[in-house]
C-alpha atoms as a PDB file:
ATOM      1  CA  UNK A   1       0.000   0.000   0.000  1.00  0.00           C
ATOM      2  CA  UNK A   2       1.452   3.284  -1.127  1.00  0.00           C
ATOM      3  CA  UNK A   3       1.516   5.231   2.322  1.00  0.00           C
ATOM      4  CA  UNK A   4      -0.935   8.351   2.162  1.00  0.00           C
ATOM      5  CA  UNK A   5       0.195  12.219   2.079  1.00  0.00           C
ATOM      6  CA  UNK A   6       0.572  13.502   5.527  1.00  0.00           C
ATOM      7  CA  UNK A   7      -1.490  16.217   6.346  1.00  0.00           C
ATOM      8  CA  UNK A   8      -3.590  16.703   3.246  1.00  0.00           C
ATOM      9  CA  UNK A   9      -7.145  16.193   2.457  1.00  0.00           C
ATOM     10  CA  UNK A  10      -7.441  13.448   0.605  1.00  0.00           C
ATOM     11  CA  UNK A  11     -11.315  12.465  -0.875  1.00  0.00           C
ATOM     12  CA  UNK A  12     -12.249   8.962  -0.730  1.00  0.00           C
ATOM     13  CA  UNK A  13     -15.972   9.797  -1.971  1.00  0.00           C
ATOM     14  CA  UNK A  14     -17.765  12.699  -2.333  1.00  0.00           C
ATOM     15  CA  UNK A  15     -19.116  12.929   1.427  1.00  0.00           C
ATOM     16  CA  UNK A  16     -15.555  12.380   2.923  1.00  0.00           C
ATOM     17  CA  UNK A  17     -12.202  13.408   3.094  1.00  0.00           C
ATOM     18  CA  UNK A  18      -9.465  12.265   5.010  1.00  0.00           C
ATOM     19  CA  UNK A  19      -6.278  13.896   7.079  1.00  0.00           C
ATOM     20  CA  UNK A  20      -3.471  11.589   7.643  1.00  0.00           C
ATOM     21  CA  UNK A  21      -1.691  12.615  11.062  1.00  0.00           C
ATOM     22  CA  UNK A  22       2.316  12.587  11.244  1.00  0.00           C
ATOM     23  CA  UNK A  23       2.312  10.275  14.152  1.00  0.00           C
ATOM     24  CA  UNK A  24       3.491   7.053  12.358  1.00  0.00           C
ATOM     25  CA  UNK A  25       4.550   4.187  14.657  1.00  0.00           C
ATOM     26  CA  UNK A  26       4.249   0.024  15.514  1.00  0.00           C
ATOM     27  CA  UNK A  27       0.444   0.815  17.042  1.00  0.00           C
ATOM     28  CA  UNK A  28      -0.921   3.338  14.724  1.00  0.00           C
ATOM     29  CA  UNK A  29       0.691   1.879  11.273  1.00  0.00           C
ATOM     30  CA  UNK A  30       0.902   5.226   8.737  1.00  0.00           C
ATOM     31  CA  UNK A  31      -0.621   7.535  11.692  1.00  0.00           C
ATOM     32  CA  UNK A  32      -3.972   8.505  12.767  1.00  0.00           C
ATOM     33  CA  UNK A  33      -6.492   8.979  10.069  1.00  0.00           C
ATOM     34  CA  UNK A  34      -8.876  12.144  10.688  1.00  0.00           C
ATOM     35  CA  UNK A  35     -11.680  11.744   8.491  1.00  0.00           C
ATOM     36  CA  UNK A  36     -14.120  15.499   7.245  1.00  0.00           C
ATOM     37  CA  UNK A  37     -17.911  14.126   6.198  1.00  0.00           C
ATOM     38  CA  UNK A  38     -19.735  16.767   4.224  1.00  0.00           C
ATOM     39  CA  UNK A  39     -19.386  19.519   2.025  1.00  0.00           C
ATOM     40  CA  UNK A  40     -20.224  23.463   3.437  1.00  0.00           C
ATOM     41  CA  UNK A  41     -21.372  22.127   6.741  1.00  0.00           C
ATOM     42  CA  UNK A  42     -18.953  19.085   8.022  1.00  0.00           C
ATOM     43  CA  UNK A  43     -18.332  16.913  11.082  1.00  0.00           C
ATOM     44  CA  UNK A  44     -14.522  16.347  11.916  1.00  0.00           C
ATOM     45  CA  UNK A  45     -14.057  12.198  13.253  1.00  0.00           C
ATOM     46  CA  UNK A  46     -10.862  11.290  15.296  1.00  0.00           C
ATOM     47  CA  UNK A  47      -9.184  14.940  15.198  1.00  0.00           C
ATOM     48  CA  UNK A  48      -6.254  13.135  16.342  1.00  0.00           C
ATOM     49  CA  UNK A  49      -3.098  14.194  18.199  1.00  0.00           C
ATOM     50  CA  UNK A  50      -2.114  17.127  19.937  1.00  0.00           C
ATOM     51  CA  UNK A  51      -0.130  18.225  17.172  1.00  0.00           C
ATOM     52  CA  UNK A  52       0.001  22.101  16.260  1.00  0.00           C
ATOM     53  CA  UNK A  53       0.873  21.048  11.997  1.00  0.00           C
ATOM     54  CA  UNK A  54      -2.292  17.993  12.560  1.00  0.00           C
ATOM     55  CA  UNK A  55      -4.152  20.501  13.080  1.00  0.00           C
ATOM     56  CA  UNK A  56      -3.164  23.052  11.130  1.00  0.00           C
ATOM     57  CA  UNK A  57      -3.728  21.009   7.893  1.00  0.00           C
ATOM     58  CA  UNK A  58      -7.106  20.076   9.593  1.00  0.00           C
ATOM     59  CA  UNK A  59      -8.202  24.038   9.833  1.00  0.00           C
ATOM     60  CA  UNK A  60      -6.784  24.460   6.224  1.00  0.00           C
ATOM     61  CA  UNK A  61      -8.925  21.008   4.934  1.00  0.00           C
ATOM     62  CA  UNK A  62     -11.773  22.899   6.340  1.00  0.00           C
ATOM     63  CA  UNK A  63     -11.234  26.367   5.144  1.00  0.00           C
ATOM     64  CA  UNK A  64     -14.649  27.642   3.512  1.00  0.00           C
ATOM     65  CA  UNK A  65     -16.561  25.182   5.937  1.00  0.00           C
ATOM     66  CA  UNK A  66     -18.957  25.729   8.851  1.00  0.00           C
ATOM     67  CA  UNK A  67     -17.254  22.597  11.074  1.00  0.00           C
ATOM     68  CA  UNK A  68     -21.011  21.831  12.634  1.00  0.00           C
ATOM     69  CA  UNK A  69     -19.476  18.879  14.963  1.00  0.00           C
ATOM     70  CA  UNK A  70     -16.063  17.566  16.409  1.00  0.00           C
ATOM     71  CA  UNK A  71     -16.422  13.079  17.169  1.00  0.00           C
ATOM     72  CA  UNK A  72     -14.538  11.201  18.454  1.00  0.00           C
ATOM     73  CA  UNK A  73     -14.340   7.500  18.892  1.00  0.00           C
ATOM     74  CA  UNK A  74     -13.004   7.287  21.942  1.00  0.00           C
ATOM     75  CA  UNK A  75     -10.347   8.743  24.346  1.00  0.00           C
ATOM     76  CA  UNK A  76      -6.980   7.811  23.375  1.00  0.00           C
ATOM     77  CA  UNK A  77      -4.422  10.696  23.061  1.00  0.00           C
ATOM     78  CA  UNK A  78      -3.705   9.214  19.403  1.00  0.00           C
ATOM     79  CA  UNK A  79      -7.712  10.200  18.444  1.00  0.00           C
ATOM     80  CA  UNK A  80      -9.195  13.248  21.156  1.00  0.00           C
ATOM     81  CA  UNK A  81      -7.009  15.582  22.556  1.00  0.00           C
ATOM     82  CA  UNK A  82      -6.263  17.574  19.243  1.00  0.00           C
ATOM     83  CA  UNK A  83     -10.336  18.428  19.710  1.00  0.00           C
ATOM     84  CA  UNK A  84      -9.654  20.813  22.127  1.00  0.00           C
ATOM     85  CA  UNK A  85      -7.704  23.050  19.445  1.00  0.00           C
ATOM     86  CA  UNK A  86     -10.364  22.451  16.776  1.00  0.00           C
ATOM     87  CA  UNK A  87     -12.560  23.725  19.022  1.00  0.00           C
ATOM     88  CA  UNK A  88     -10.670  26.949  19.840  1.00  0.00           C
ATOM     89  CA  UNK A  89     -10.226  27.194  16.529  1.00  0.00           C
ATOM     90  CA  UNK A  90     -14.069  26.563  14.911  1.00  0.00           C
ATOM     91  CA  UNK A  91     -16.039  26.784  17.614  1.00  0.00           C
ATOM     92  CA  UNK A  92     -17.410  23.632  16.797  1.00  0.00           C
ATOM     93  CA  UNK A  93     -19.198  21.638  19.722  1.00  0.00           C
ATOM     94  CA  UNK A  94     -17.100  18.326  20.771  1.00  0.00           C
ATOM     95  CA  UNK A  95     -19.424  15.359  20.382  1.00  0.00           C
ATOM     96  CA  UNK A  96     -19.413  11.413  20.523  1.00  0.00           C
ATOM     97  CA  UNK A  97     -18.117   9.383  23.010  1.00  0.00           C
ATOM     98  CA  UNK A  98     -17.856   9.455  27.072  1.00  0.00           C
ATOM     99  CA  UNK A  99     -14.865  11.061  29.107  1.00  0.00           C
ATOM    100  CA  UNK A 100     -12.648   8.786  29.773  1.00  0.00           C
ATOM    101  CA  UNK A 101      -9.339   8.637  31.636  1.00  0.00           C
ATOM    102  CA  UNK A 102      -7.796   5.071  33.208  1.00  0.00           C
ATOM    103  CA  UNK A 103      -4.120   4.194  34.668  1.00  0.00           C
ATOM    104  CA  UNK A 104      -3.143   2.100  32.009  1.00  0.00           C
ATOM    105  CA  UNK A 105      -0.676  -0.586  32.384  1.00  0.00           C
ATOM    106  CA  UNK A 106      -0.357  -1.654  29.086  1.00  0.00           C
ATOM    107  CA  UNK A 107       2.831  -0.759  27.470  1.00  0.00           C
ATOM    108  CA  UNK A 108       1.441   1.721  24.108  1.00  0.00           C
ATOM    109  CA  UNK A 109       2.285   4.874  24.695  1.00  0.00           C
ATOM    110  CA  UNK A 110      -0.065   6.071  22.304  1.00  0.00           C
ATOM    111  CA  UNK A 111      -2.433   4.508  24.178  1.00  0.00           C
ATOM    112  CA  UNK A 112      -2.718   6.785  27.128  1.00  0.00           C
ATOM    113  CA  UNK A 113      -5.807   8.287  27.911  1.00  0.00           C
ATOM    114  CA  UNK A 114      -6.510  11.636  26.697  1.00  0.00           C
ATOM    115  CA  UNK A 115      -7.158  13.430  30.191  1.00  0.00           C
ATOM    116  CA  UNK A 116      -8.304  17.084  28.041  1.00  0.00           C
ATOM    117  CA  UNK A 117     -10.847  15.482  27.090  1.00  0.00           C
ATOM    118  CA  UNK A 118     -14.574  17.327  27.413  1.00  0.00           C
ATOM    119  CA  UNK A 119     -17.710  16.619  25.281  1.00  0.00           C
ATOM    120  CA  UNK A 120     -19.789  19.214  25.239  1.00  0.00           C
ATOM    121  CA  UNK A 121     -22.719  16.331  24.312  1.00  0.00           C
ATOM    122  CA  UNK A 122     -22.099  12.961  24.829  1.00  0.00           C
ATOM    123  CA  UNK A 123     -23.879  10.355  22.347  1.00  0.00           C
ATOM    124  CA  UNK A 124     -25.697   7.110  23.418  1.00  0.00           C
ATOM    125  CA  UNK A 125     -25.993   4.156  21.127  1.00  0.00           C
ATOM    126  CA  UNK A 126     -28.217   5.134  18.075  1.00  0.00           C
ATOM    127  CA  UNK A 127     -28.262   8.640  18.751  1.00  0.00           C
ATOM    128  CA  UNK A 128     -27.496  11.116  15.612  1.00  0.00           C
ATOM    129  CA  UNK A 129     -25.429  14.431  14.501  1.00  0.00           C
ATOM    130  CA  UNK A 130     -26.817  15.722  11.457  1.00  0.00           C
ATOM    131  CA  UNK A 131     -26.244  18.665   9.324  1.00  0.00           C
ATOM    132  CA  UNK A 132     -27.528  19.719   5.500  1.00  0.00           C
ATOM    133  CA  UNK A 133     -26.232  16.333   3.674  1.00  0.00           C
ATOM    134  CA  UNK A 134     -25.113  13.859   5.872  1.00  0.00           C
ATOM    135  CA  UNK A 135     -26.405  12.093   8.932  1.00  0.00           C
ATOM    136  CA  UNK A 136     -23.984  10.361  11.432  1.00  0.00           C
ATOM    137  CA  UNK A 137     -25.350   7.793  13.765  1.00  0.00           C
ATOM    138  CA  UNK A 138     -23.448   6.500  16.962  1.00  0.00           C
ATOM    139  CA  UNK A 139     -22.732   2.954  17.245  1.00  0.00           C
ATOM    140  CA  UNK A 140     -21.986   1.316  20.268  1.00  0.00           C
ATOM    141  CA  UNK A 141     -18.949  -1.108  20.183  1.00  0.00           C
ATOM    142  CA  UNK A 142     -16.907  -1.289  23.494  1.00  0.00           C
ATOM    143  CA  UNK A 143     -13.980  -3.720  23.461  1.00  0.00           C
ATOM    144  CA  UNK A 144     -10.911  -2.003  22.856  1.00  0.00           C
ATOM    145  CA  UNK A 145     -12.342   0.620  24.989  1.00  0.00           C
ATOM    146  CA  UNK A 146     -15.393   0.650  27.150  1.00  0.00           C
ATOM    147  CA  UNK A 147     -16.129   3.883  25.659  1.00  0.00           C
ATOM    148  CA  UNK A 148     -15.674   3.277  22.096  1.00  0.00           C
ATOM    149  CA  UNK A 149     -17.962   4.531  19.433  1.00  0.00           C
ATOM    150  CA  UNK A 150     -18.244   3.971  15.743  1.00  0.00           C
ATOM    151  CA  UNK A 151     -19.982   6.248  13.663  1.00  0.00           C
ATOM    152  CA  UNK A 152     -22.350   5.128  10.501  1.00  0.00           C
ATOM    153  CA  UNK A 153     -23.126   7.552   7.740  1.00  0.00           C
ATOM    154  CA  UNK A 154     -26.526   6.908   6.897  1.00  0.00           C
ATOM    155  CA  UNK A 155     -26.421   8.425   3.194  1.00  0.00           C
ATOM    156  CA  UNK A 156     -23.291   6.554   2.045  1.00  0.00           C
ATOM    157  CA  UNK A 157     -23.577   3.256   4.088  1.00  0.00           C
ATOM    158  CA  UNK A 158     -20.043   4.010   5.330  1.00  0.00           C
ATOM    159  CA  UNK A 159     -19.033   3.255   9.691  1.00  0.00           C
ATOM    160  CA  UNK A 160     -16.021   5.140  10.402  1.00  0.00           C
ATOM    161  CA  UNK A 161     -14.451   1.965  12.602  1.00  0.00           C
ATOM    162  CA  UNK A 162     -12.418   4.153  15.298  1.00  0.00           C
ATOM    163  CA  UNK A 163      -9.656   1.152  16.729  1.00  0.00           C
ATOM    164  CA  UNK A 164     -12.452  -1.579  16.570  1.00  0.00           C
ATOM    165  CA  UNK A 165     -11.715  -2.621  13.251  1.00  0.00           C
ATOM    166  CA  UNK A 166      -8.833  -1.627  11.877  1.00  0.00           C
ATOM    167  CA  UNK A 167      -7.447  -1.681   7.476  1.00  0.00           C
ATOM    168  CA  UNK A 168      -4.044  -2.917   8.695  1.00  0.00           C
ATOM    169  CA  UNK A 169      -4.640  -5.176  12.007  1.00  0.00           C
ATOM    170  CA  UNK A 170      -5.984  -6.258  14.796  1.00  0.00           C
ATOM    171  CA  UNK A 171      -7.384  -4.403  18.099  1.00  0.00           C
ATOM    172  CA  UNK A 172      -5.361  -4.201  21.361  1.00  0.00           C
ATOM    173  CA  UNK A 173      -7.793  -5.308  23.844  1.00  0.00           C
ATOM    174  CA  UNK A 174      -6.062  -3.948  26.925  1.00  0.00           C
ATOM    175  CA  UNK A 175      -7.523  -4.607  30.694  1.00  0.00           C
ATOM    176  CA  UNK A 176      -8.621  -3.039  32.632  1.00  0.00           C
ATOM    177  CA  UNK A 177     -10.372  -0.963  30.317  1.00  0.00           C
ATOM    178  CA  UNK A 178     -10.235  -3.498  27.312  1.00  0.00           C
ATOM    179  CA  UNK A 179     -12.582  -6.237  27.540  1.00  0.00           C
ATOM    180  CA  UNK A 180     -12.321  -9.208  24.965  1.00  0.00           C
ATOM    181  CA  UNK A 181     -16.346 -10.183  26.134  1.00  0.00           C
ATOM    182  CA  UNK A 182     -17.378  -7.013  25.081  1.00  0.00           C
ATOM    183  CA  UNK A 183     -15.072  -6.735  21.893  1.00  0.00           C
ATOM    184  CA  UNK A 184     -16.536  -9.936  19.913  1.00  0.00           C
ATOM    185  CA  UNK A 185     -19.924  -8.863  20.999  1.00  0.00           C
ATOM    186  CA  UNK A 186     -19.005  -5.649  19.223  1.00  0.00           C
ATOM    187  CA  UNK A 187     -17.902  -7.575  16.361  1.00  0.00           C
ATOM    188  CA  UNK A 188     -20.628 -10.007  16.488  1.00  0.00           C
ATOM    189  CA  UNK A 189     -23.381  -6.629  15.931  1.00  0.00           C
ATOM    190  CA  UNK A 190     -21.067  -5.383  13.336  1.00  0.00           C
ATOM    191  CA  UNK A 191     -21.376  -8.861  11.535  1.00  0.00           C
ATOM    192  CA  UNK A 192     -26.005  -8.342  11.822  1.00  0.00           C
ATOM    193  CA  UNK A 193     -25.062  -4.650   9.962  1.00  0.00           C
ATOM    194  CA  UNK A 194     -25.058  -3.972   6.161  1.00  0.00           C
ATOM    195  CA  UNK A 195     -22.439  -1.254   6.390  1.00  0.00           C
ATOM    196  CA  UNK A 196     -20.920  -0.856   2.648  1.00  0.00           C
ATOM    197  CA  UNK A 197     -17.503   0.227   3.416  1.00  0.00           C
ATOM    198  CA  UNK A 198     -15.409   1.026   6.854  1.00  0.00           C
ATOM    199  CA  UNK A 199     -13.173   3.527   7.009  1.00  0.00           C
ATOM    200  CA  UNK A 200     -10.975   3.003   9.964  1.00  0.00           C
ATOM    201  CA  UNK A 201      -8.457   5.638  12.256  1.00  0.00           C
ATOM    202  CA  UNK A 202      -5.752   3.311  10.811  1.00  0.00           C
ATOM    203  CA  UNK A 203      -5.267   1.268   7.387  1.00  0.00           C
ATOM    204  CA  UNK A 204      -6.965   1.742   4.281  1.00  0.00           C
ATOM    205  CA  UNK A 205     -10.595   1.471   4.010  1.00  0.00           C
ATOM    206  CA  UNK A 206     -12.201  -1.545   4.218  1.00  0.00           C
ATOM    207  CA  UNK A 207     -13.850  -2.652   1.072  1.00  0.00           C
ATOM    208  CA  UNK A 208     -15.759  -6.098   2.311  1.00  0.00           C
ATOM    209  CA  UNK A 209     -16.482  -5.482   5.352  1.00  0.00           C
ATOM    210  CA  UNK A 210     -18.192  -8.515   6.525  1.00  0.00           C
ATOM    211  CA  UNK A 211     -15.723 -10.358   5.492  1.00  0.00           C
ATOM    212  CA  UNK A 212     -13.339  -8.546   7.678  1.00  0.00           C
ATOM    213  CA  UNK A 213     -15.194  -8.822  10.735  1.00  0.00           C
ATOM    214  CA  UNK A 214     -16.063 -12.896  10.233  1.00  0.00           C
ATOM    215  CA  UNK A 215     -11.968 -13.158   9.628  1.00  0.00           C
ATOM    216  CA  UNK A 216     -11.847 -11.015  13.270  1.00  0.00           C
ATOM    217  CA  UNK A 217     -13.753 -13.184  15.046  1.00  0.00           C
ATOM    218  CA  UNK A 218     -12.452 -16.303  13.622  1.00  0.00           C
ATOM    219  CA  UNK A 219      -8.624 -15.258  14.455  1.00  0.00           C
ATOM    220  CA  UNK A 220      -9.383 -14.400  18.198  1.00  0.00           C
ATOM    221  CA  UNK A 221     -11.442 -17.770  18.557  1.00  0.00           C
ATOM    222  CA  UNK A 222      -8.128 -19.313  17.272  1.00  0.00           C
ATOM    223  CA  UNK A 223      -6.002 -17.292  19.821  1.00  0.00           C
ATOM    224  CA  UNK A 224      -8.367 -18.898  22.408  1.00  0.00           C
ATOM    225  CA  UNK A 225      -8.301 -22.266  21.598  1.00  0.00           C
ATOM    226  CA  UNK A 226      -3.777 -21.615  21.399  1.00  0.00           C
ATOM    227  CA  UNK A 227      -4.333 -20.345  25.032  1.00  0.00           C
ATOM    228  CA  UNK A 228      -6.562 -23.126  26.173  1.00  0.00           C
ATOM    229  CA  UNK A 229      -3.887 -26.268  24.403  1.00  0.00           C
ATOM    230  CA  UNK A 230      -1.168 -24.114  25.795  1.00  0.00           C
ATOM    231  CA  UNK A 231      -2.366 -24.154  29.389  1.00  0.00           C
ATOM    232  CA  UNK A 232      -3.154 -27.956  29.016  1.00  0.00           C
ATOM    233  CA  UNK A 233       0.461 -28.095  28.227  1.00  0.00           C
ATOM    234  CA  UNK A 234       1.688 -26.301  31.754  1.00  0.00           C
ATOM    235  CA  UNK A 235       2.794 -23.328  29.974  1.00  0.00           C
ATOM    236  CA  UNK A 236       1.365 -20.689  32.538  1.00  0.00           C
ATOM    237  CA  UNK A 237       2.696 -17.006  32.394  1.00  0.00           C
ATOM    238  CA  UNK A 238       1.925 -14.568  29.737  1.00  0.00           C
ATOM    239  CA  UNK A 239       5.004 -13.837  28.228  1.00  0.00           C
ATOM    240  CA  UNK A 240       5.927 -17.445  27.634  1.00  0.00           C
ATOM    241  CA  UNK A 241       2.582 -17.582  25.641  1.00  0.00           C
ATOM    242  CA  UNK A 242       2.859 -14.765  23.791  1.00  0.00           C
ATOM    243  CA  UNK A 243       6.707 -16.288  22.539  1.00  0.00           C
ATOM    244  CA  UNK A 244       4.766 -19.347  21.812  1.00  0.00           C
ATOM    245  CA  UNK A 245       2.064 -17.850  20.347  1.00  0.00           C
ATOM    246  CA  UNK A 246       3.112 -14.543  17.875  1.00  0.00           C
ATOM    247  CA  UNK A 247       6.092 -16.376  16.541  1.00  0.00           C
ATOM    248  CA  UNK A 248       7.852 -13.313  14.538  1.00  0.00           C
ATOM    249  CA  UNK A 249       6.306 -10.624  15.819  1.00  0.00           C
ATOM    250  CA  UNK A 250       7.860  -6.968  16.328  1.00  0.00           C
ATOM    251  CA  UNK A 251       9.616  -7.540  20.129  1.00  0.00           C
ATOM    252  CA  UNK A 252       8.021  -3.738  20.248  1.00  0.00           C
ATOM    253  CA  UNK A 253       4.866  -5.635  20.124  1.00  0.00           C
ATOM    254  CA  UNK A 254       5.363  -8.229  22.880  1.00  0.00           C
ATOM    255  CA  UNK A 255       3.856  -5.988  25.471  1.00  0.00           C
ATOM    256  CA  UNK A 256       0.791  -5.135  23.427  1.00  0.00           C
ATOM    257  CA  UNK A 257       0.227  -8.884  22.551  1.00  0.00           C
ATOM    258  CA  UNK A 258       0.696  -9.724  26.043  1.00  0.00           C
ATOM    259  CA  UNK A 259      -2.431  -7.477  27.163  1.00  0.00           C
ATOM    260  CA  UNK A 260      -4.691  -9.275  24.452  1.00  0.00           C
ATOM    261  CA  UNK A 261      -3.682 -12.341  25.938  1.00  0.00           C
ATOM    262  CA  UNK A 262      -4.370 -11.160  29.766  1.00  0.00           C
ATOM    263  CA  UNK A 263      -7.659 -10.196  28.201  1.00  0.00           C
ATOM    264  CA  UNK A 264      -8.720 -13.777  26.518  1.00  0.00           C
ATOM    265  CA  UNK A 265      -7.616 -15.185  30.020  1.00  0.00           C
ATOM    266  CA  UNK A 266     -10.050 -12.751  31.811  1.00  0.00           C
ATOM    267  CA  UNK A 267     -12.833 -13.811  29.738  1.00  0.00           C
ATOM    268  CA  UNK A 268     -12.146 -17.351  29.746  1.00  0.00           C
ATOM    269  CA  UNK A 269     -11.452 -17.438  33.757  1.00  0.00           C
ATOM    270  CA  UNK A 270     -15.226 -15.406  33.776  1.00  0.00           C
ATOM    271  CA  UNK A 271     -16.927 -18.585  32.006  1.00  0.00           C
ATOM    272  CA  UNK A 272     -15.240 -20.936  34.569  1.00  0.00           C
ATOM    273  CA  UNK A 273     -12.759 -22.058  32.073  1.00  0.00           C
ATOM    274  CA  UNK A 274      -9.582 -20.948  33.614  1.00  0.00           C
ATOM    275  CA  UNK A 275      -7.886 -20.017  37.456  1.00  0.00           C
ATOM    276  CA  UNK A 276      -5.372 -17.343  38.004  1.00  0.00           C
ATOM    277  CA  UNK A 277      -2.768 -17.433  40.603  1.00  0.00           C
ATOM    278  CA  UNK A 278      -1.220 -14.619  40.860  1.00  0.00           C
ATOM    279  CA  UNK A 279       0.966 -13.795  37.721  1.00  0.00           C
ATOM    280  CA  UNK A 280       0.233 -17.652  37.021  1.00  0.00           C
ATOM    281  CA  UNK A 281      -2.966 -19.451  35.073  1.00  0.00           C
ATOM    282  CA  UNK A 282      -4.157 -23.259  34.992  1.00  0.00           C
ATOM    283  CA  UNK A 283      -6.876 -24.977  33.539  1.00  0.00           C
ATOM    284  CA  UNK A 284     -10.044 -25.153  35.394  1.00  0.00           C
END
């Protein structure tokens, strides 16, 4: 995939325009993707980082607009905190998901929680922005974050995917927050949708979606069943699953693959299927 220009609009159809971030890295791929729906009144999705050129290029993308709304996803610094600017700058409202801020232990440092972040409105599942031209409609899909929105566009069949489905890989599901329950049910009510395309805050857009979202599901049913065989096996502490498990994977990445794992063992200790001692698991 040729990687896309930072920091200029790009259209991807003729509701919605996209602002690639300069924040490049091993957990947001080619950077956080800001995405502009509409044409003279627009709605900004995932303003991204606190970054003084991000959002520069996002004020010049927007030039000759009325910005009627600021979403975002949910609240990590890689997607909210450059909404605060925005705002300063457009006067736009901030809209979308709940506040949000959490001690994380994970190991992403983009991953943080964005502790600037205020919603003047905060959206409930089904709810709607609108404006001349476009409707957005909040959907519901905690998992990666309790707090995690996506956002369909009703006159395009487009869902603008946040982190819950992603055009280049798969979700950290990080605990405490991060809950791998909640995540495939998230999947699972993408899979009873008839979005036509997602557009996610990282990777290309997603042309067959359904097909995406079965292949989702299917690789973290596989992960569980590697857990399960390797706890019948008396392998017991994370990071000697994760080397078992991700052979070839980014060492960067260890610590990110480690949390998905803590999270499959949460939700497999919660339906009786496995103990924790300590740092330690078994069978049950």
């Amino acid at each position: 995939m040729e990687t896309p220009p930072v920091g200029r609009a790009v259209e991807l159809e003729p509701l919605v325009r996209r602002v690639l971030a300069g924040n490049p890295s091993p957990f947001t791929y080619t950077g956080t993707q800001t995405y502009i729906v509409g044409r003279g009144e627009v709605a900004v999705i995932d303003p991204g980082p606190d970054d003084a050129d991000h959002v520069s290029a996002l004020i010049e993308a927007v030039a000759g607009d009325r910005v009627a709304a600021i979403l975002c996803t949910h609240t990590h610094r890689d997607h909210s905190p450059a909404a605060a600017a925005l705002k300063k700058a457009t006067g736009a409202p901030v809209i979308g998901c709940a506040p949000l801020v959490l001690s994380d232990s994970g190991p992403r440092a983009d991953a943080a929680f964005d502790e600037t972040y205020a919603p003047d409105r905060v959206l409930a599942d089904g709810e709607q922005v609108s404006a001349p031209g476009w409707t957005l409609e909040a959907v519901a899909t905690p998992g990666h974050t309790s707090n995690h929105l996506c956002f369909a566009l009703g006159e395009s069949g487009a869902l603008f995917t946040g982190d819950h489905v992603m055009g280049w890989s798969t979700s950290v599901v990080s605990p405490p927050d991060g809950d791998m329950a909640a995540y495939m049910a998230s999947l699972d009510r993408l899979m009873q949708r008839e979005d036509r395309i997602y557009y996610p805050a990282h990777g290309e857009p997603v042309e067959n979606p359904q097909r995406l979202v079965r292949g989702l599901a299917g690789h973290r049913k596989q992960r569980e069943g590697q857990i399960l065989r390797l706890l019948g096996e008396g392998v017991r502490v994370i990071p000697a699953m994760v080397e078992r498990m991700y052979v070839g994977l980014d060492p960067r990445l260890h610590g990110a693959a480690g949390r998905s794992v803590l999270a499959h063992l949460i939700e497999l200790r919660d339906r009786g299927m496995a103990l924790q001692e300590g740092d330690s698991w078994r069978l049950a």
